[in-house]
C-alpha atoms as a PDB file:
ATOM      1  CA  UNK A   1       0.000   0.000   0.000  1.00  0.00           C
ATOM      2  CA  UNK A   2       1.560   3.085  -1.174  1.00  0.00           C
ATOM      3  CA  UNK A   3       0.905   6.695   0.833  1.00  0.00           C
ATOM      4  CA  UNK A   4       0.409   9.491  -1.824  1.00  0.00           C
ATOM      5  CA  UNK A   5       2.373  12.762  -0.922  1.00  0.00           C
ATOM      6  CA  UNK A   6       1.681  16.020  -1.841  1.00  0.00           C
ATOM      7  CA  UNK A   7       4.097  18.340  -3.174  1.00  0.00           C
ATOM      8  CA  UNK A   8       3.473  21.934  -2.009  1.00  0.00           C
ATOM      9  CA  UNK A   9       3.411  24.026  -4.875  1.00  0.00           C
ATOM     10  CA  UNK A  10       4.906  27.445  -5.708  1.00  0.00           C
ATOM     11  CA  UNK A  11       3.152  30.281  -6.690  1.00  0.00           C
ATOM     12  CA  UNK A  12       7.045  32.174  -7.962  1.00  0.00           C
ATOM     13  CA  UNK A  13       6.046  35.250  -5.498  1.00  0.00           C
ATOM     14  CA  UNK A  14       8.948  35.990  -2.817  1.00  0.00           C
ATOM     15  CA  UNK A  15       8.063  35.498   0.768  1.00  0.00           C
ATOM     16  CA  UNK A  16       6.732  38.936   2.160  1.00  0.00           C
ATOM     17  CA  UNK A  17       8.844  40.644   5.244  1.00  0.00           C
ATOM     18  CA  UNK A  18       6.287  42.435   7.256  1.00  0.00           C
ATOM     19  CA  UNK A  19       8.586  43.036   9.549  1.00  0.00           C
ATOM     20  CA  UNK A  20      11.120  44.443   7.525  1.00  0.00           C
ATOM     21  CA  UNK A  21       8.808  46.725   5.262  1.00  0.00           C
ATOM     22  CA  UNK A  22       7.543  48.191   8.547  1.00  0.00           C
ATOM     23  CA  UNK A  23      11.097  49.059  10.420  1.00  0.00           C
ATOM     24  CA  UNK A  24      12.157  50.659   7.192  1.00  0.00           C
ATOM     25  CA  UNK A  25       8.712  53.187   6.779  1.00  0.00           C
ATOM     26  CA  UNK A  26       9.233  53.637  10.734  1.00  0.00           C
ATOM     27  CA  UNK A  27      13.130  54.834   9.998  1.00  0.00           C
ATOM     28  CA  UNK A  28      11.981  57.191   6.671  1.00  0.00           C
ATOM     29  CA  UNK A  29       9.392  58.463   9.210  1.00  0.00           C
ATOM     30  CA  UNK A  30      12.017  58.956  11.709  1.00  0.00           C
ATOM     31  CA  UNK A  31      13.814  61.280   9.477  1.00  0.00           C
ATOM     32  CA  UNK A  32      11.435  62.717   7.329  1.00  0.00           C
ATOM     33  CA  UNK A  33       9.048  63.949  10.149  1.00  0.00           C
ATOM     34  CA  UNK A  34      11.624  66.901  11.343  1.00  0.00           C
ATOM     35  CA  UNK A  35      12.050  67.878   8.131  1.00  0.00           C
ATOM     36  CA  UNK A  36       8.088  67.972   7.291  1.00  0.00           C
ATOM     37  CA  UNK A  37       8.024  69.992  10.889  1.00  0.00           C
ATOM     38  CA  UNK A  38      10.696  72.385   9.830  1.00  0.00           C
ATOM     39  CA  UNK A  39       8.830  73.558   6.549  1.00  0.00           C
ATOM     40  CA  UNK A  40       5.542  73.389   8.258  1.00  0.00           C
ATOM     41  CA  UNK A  41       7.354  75.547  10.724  1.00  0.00           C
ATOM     42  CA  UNK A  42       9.012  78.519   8.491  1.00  0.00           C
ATOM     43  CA  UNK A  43       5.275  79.250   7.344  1.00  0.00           C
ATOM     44  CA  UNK A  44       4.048  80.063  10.598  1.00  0.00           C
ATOM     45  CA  UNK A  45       3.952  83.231  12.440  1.00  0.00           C
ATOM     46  CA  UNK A  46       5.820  84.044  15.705  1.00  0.00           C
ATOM     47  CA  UNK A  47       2.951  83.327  17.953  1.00  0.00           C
ATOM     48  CA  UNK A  48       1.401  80.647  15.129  1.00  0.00           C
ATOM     49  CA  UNK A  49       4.094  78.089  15.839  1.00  0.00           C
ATOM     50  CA  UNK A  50       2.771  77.454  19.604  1.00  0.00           C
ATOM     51  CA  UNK A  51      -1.245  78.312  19.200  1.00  0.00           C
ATOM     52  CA  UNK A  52      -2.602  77.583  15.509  1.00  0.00           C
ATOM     53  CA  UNK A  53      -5.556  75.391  14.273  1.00  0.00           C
ATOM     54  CA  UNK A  54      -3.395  73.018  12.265  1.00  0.00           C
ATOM     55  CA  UNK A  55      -1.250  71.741  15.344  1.00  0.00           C
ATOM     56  CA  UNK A  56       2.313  71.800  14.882  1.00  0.00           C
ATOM     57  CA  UNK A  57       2.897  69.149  11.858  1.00  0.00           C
ATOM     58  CA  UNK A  58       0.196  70.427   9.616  1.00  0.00           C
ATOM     59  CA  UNK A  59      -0.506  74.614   8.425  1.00  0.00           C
ATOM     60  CA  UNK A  60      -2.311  76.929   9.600  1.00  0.00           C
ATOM     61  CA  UNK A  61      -5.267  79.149   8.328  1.00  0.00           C
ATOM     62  CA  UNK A  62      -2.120  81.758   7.224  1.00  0.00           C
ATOM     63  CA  UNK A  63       0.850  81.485   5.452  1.00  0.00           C
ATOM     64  CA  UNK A  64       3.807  83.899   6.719  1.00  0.00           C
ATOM     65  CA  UNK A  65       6.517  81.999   4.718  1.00  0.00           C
ATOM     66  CA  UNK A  66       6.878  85.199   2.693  1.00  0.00           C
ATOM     67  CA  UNK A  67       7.219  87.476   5.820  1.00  0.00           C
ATOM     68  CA  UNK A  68       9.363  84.782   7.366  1.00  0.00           C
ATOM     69  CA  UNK A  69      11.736  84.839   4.593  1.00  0.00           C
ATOM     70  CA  UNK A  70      11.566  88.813   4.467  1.00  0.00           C
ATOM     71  CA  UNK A  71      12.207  89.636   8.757  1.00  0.00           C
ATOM     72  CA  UNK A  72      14.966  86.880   8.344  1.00  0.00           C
ATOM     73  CA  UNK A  73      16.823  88.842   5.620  1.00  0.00           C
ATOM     74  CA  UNK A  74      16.432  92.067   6.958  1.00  0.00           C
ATOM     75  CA  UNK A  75      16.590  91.198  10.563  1.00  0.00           C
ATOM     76  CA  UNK A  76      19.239  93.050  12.928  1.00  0.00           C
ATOM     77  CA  UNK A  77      20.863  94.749   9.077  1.00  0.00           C
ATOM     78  CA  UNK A  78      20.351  91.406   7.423  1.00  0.00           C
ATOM     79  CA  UNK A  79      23.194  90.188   9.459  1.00  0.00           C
ATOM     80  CA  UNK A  80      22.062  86.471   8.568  1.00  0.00           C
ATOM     81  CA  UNK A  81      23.095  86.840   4.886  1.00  0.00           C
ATOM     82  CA  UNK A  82      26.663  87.806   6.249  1.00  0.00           C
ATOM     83  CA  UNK A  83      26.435  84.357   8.673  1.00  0.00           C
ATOM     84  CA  UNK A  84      25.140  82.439   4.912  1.00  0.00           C
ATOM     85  CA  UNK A  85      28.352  83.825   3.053  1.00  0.00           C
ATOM     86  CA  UNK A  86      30.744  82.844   6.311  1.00  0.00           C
ATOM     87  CA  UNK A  87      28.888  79.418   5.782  1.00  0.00           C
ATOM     88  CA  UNK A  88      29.929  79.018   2.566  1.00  0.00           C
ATOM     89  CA  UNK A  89      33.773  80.543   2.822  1.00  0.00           C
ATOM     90  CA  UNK A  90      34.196  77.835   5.718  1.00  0.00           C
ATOM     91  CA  UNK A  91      32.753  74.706   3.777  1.00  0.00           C
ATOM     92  CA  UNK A  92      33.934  75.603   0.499  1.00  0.00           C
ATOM     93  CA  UNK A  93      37.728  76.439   2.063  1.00  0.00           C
ATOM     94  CA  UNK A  94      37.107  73.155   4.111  1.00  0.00           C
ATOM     95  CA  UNK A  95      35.547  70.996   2.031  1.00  0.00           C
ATOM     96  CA  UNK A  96      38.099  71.382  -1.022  1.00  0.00           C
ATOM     97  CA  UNK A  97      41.201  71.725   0.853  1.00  0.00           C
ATOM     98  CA  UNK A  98      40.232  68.426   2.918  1.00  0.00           C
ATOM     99  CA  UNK A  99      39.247  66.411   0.221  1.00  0.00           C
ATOM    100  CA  UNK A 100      42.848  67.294  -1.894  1.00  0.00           C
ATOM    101  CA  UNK A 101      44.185  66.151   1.770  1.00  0.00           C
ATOM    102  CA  UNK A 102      42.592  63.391   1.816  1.00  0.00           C
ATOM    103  CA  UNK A 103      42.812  62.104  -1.551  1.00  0.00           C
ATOM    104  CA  UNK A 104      46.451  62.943  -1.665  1.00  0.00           C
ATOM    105  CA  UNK A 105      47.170  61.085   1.512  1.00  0.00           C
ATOM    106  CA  UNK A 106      44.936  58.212   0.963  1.00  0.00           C
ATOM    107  CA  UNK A 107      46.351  57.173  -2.647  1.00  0.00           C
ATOM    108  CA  UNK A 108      50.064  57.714  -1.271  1.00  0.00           C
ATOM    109  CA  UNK A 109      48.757  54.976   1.392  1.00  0.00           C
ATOM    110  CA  UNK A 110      47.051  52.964  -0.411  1.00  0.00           C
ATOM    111  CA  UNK A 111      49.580  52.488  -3.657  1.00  0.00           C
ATOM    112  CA  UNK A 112      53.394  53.251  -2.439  1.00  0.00           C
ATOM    113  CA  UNK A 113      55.118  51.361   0.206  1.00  0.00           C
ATOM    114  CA  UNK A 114      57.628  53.417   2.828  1.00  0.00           C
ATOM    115  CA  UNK A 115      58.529  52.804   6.239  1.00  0.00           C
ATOM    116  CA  UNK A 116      56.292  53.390   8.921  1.00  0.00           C
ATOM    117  CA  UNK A 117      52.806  53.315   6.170  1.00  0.00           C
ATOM    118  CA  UNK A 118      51.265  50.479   8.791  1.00  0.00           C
ATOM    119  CA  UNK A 119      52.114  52.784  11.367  1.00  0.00           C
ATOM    120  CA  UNK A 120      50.736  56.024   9.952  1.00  0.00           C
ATOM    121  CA  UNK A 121      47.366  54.281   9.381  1.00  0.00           C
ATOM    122  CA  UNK A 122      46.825  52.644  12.588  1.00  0.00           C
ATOM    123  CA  UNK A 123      47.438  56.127  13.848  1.00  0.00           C
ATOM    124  CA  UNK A 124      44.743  57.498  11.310  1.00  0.00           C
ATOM    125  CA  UNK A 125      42.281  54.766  12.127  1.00  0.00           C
ATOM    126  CA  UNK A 126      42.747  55.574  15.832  1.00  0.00           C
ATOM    127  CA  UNK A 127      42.383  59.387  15.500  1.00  0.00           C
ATOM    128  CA  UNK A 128      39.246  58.606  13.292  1.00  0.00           C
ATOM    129  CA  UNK A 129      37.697  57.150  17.081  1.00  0.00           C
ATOM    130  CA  UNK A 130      38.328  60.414  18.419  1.00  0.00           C
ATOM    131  CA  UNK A 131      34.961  62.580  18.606  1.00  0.00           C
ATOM    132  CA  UNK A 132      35.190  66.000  17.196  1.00  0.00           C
ATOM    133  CA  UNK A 133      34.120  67.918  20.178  1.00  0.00           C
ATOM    134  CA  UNK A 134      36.952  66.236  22.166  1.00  0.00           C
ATOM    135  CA  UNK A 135      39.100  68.552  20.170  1.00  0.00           C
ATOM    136  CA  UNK A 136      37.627  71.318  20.455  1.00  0.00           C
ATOM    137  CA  UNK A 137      39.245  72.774  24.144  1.00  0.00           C
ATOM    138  CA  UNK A 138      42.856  71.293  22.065  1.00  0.00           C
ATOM    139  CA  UNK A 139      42.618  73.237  19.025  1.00  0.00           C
ATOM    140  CA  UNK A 140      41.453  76.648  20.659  1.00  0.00           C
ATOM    141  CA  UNK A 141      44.816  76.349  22.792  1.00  0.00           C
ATOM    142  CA  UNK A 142      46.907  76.010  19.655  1.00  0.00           C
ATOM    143  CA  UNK A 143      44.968  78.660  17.695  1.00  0.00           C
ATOM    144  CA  UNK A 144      45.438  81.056  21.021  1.00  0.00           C
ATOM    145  CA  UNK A 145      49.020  80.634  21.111  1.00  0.00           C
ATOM    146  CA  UNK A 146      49.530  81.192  17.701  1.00  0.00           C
ATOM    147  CA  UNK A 147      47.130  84.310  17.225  1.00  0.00           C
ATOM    148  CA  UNK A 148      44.054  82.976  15.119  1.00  0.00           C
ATOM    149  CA  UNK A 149      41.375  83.358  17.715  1.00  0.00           C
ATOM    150  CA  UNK A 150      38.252  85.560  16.035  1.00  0.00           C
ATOM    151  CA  UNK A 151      39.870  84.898  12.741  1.00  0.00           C
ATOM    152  CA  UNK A 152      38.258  82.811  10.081  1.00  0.00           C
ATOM    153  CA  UNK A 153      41.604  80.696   9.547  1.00  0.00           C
ATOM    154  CA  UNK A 154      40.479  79.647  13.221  1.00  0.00           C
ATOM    155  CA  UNK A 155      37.511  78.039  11.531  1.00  0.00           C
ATOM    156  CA  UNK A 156      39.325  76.679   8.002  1.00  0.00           C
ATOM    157  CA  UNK A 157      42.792  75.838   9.178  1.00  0.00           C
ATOM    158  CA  UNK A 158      41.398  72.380  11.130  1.00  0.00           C
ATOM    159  CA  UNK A 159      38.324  71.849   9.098  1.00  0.00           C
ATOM    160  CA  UNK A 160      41.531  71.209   6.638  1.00  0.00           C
ATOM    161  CA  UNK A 161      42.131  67.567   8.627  1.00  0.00           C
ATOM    162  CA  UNK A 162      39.274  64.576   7.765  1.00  0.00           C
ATOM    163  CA  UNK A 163      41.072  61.412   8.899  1.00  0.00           C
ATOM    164  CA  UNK A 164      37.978  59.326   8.119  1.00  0.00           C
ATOM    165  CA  UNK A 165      38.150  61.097   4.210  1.00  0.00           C
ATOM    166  CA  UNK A 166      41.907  59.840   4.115  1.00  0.00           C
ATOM    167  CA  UNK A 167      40.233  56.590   5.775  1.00  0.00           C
ATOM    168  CA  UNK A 168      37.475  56.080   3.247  1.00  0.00           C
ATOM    169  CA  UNK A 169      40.175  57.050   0.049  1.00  0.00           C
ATOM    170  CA  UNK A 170      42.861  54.518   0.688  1.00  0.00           C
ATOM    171  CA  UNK A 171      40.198  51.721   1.142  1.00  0.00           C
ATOM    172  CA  UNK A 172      38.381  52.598  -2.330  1.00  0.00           C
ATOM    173  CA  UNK A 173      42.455  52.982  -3.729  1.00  0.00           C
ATOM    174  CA  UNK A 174      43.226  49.936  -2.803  1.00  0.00           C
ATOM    175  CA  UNK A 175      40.837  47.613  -5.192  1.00  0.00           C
ATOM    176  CA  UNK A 176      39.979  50.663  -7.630  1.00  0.00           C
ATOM    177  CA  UNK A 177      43.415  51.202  -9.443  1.00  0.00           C
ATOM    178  CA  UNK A 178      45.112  48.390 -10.095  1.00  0.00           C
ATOM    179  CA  UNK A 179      48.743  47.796  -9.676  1.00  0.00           C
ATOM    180  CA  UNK A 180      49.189  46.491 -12.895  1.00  0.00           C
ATOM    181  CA  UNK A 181      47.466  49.826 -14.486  1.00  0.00           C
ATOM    182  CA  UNK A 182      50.481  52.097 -12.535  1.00  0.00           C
ATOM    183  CA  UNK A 183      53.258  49.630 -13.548  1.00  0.00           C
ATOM    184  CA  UNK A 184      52.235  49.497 -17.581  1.00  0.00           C
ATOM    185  CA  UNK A 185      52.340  53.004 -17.170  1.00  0.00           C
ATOM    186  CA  UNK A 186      55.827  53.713 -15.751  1.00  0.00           C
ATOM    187  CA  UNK A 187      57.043  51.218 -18.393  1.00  0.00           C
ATOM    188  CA  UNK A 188      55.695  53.740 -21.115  1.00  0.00           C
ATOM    189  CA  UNK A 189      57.662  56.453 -18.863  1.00  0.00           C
ATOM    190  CA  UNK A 190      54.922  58.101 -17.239  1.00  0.00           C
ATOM    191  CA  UNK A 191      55.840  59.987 -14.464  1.00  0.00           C
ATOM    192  CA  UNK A 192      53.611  59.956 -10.911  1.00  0.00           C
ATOM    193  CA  UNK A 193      52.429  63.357 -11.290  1.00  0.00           C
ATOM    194  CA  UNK A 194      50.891  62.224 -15.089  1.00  0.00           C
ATOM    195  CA  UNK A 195      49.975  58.244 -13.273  1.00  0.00           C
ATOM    196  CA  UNK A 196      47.905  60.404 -10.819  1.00  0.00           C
ATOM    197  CA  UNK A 197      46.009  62.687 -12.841  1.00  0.00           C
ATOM    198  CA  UNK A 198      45.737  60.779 -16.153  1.00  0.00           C
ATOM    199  CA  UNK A 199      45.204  57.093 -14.617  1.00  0.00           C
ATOM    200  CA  UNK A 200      44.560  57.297 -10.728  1.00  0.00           C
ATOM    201  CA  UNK A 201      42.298  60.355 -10.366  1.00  0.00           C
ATOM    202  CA  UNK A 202      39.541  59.241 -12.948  1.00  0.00           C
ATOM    203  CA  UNK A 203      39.243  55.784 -10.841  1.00  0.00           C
ATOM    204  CA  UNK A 204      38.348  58.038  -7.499  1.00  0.00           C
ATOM    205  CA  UNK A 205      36.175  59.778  -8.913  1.00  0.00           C
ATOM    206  CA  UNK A 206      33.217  58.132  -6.633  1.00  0.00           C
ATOM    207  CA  UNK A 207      35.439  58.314  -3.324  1.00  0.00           C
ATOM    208  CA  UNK A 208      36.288  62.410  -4.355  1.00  0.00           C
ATOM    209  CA  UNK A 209      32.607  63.336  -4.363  1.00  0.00           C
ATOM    210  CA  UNK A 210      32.320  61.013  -1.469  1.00  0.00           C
ATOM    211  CA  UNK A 211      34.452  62.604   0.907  1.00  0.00           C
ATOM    212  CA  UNK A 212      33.882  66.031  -0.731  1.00  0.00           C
ATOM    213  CA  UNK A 213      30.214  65.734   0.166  1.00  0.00           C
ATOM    214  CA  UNK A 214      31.064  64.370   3.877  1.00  0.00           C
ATOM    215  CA  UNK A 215      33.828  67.107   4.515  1.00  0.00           C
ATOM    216  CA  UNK A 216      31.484  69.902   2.898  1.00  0.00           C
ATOM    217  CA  UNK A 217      28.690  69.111   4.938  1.00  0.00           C
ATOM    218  CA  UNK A 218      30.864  68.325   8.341  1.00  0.00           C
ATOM    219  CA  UNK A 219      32.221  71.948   7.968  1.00  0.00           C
ATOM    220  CA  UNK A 220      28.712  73.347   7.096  1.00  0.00           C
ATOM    221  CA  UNK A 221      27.026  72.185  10.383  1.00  0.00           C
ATOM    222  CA  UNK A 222      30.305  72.647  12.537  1.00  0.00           C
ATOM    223  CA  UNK A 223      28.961  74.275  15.478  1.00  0.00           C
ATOM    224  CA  UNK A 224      31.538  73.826  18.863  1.00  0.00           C
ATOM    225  CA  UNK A 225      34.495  74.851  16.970  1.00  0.00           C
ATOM    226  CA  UNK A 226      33.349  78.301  15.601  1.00  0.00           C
ATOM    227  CA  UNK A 227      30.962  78.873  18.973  1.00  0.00           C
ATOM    228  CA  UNK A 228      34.505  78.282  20.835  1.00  0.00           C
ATOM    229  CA  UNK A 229      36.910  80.364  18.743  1.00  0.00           C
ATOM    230  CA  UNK A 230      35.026  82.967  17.289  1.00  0.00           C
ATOM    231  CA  UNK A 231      33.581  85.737  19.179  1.00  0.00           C
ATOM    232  CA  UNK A 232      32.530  88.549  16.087  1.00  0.00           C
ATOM    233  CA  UNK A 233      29.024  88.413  15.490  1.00  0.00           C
ATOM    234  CA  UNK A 234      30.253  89.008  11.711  1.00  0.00           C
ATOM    235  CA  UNK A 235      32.170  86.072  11.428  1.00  0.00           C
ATOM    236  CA  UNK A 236      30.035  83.611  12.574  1.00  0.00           C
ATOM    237  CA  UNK A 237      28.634  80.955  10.616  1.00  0.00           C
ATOM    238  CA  UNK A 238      24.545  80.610  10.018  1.00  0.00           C
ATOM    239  CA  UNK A 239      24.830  77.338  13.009  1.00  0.00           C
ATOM    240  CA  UNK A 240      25.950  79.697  15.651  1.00  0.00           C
ATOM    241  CA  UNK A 241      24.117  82.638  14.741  1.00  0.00           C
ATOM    242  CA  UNK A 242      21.005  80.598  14.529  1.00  0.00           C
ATOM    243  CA  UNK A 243      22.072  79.411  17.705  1.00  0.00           C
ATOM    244  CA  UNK A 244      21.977  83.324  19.137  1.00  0.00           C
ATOM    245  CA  UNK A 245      19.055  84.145  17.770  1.00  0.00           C
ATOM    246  CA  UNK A 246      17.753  81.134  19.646  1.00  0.00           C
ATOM    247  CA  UNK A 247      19.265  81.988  22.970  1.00  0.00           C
ATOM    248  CA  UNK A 248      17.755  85.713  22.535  1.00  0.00           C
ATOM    249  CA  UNK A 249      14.024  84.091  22.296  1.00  0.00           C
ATOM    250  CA  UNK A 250      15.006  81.410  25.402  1.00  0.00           C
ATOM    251  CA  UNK A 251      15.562  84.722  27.650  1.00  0.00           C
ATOM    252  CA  UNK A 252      11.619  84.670  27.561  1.00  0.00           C
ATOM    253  CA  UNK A 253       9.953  88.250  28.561  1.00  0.00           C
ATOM    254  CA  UNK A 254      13.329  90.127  28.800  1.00  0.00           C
ATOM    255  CA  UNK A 255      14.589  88.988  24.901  1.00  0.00           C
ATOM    256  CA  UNK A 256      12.658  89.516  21.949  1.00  0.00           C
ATOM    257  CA  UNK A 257      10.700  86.416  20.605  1.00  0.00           C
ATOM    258  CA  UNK A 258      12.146  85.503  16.984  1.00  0.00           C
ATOM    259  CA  UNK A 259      11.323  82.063  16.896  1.00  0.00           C
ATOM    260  CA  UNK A 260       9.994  82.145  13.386  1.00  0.00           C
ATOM    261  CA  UNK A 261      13.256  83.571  12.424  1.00  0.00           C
ATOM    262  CA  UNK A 262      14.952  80.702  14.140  1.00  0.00           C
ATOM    263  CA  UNK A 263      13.499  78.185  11.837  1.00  0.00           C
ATOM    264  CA  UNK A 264      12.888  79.452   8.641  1.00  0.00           C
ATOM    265  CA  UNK A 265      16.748  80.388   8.800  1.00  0.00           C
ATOM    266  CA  UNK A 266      17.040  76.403   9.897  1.00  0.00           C
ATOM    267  CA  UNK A 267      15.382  75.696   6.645  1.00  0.00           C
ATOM    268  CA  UNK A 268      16.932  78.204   4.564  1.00  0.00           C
ATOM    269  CA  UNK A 269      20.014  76.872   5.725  1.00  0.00           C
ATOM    270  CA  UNK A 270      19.826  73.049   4.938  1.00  0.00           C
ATOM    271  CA  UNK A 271      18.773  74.132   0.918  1.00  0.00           C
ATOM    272  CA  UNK A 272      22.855  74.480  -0.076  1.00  0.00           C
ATOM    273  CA  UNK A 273      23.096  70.911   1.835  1.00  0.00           C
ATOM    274  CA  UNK A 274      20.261  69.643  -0.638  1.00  0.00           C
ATOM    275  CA  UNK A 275      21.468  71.235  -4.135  1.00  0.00           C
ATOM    276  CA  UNK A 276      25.118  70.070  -3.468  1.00  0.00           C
ATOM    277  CA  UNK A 277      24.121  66.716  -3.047  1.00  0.00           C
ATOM    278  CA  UNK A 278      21.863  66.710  -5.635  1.00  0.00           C
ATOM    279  CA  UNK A 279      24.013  68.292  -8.317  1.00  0.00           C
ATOM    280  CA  UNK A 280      26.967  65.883  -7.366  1.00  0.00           C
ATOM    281  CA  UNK A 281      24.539  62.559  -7.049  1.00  0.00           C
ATOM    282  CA  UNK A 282      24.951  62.275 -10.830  1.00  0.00           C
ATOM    283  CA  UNK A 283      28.833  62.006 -10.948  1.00  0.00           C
ATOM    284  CA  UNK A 284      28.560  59.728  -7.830  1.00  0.00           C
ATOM    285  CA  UNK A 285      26.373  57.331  -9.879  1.00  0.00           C
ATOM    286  CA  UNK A 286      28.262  57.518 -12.832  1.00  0.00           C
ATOM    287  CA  UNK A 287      31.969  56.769 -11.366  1.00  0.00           C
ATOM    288  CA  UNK A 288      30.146  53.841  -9.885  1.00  0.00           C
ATOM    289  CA  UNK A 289      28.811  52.512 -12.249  1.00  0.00           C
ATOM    290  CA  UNK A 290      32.178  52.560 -14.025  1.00  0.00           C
ATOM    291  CA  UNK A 291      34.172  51.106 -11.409  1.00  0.00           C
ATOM    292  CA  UNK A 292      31.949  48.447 -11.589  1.00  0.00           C
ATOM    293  CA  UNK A 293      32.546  48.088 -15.530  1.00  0.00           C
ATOM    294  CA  UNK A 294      36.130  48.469 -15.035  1.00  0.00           C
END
């Protein structure tokens, strides 16, 4: 007597993750939700942003984003267009001269060999574990004794430094250009200057806009560093003037309330962050996409 068996058929659909599908619409809410609060926000009056009719995710019955945007601009001489231009001297200074740093260091890591290269990068992987705001109390010491307090040098010269940049260059050198590629080419008497530009450079194109996007955007919301060695109102950058304007409103009846100002400047300010990394996604895409051809 033979026992039939049945064979549980497939339908070709993959399993569905619940689970998964929901922890990743909880994490976009988790970051999307500020943002949605911050341009609800900037088109709110002063006293709309703590009594209004839509609550404080959703509009109200007006719409001051115009008058936002014109008190913000004109506000105490329209100082906060002279905090948007420091903003962009400090991360265009920092972000540049970092990422040449970086790139520089990390393919001279990555592709020759010298004494002590093991050495240097187990110091640059352990300075990479050092927080930021640990160095702050350092770096204003140095800057004191050598005169660049209230200076914007103060604010570029260690914005200059991204030991995770150098970190995240040598890693993508390493497998990107290969060693074969640099010796064909000093056989045909290329010299390193011309191997770098002409051969290496194109490869990192992906791990340039990389760490140019990270260092531009580190030096853009720097706050401790200028807030500790900057003390001009008209060199600050649009993080720590925020941050003053923010301070004047927490002084409650004895400061003028300019909460409005406070975050439509907090969105004005994140719009740079969003075109740069727009306008660079393309070559991102593109160099990897031909890494991966290469």
């Amino acid at each position: 007597m033979t026992r039939s068996t049945t064979v549980p058929t497939t339908t070709g659909r993959p399993p569905r993750r619940i689970g998964s599908h929901v922890f990743l619409l909880l994490a976009a809410l988790y970051f999307v939700v500020p943002l949605w609060w911050l341009v609800v926000g900037s088109t709110k009056s002063n006293s709309g942003l703590f009594v209004g009719s839509g609550g404080a995710l959703w509009f109200n019955d007006e719409f001051a984003l115009g008058d936002n945007l014109r008190q913000l601009f004109s506000y105490s001489g329209g100082i906060y267009w002279t905090w948007l231009r420091n903003s962009f001297v400090y991360a265009f200074s920092g972000g540049i001269g970092s990422t040449v740093l970086a790139v520089l260091a990390g393919y001279a890591l990555a592709k020759y060999r010298f004494r002590g290269r093991n050495l240097y990068f187990s110091m640059l992987l352990g300075s990479v574990m050092v927080p930021l705001t640990a160095l702050t109390i350092p770096t204003f010491v140095l800057l004191s004794k050598l005169g660049m307090i209230n200076t914007m040098w103060a604010v570029i010269l260690p914005s200059l430094l991204s030991p995770i940049g150098v970190y995240l260059v040598r890693v993508y050198a390493v497998d990107a250009i290969p060693d074969e590629m640099l010796d064909a080419g000093r056989v045909d008497g290329a010299g390193e200057l011309r191997l770098f530009f002409r051969v290496a450079l194109p490869l990192l194109r992906p791990a340039v806009v990389t760490v140019l996007l990270l260092t531009t955007v580190a030096t853009w919301n720097n706050f401790f560093l200028p807030l500790a060695v900057l003390r001009d109102p008209q060199l600050l950058p649009v993080t720590v003037g925020i941050n003053q304007w923010q301070a004047l409103s927490n002084a409650g009846a004895g400061g003028e309330q300019v909460w409005n100002l406070v975050v439509t400047g907090a969105l004005v300010s994140i719009v740079p962050l969003v075109a740069a990394f727009v306008g660079l996604q393309r070559y991102w895409q593109g160099g990897l996409s031909l890494g991966a051809i290469k």
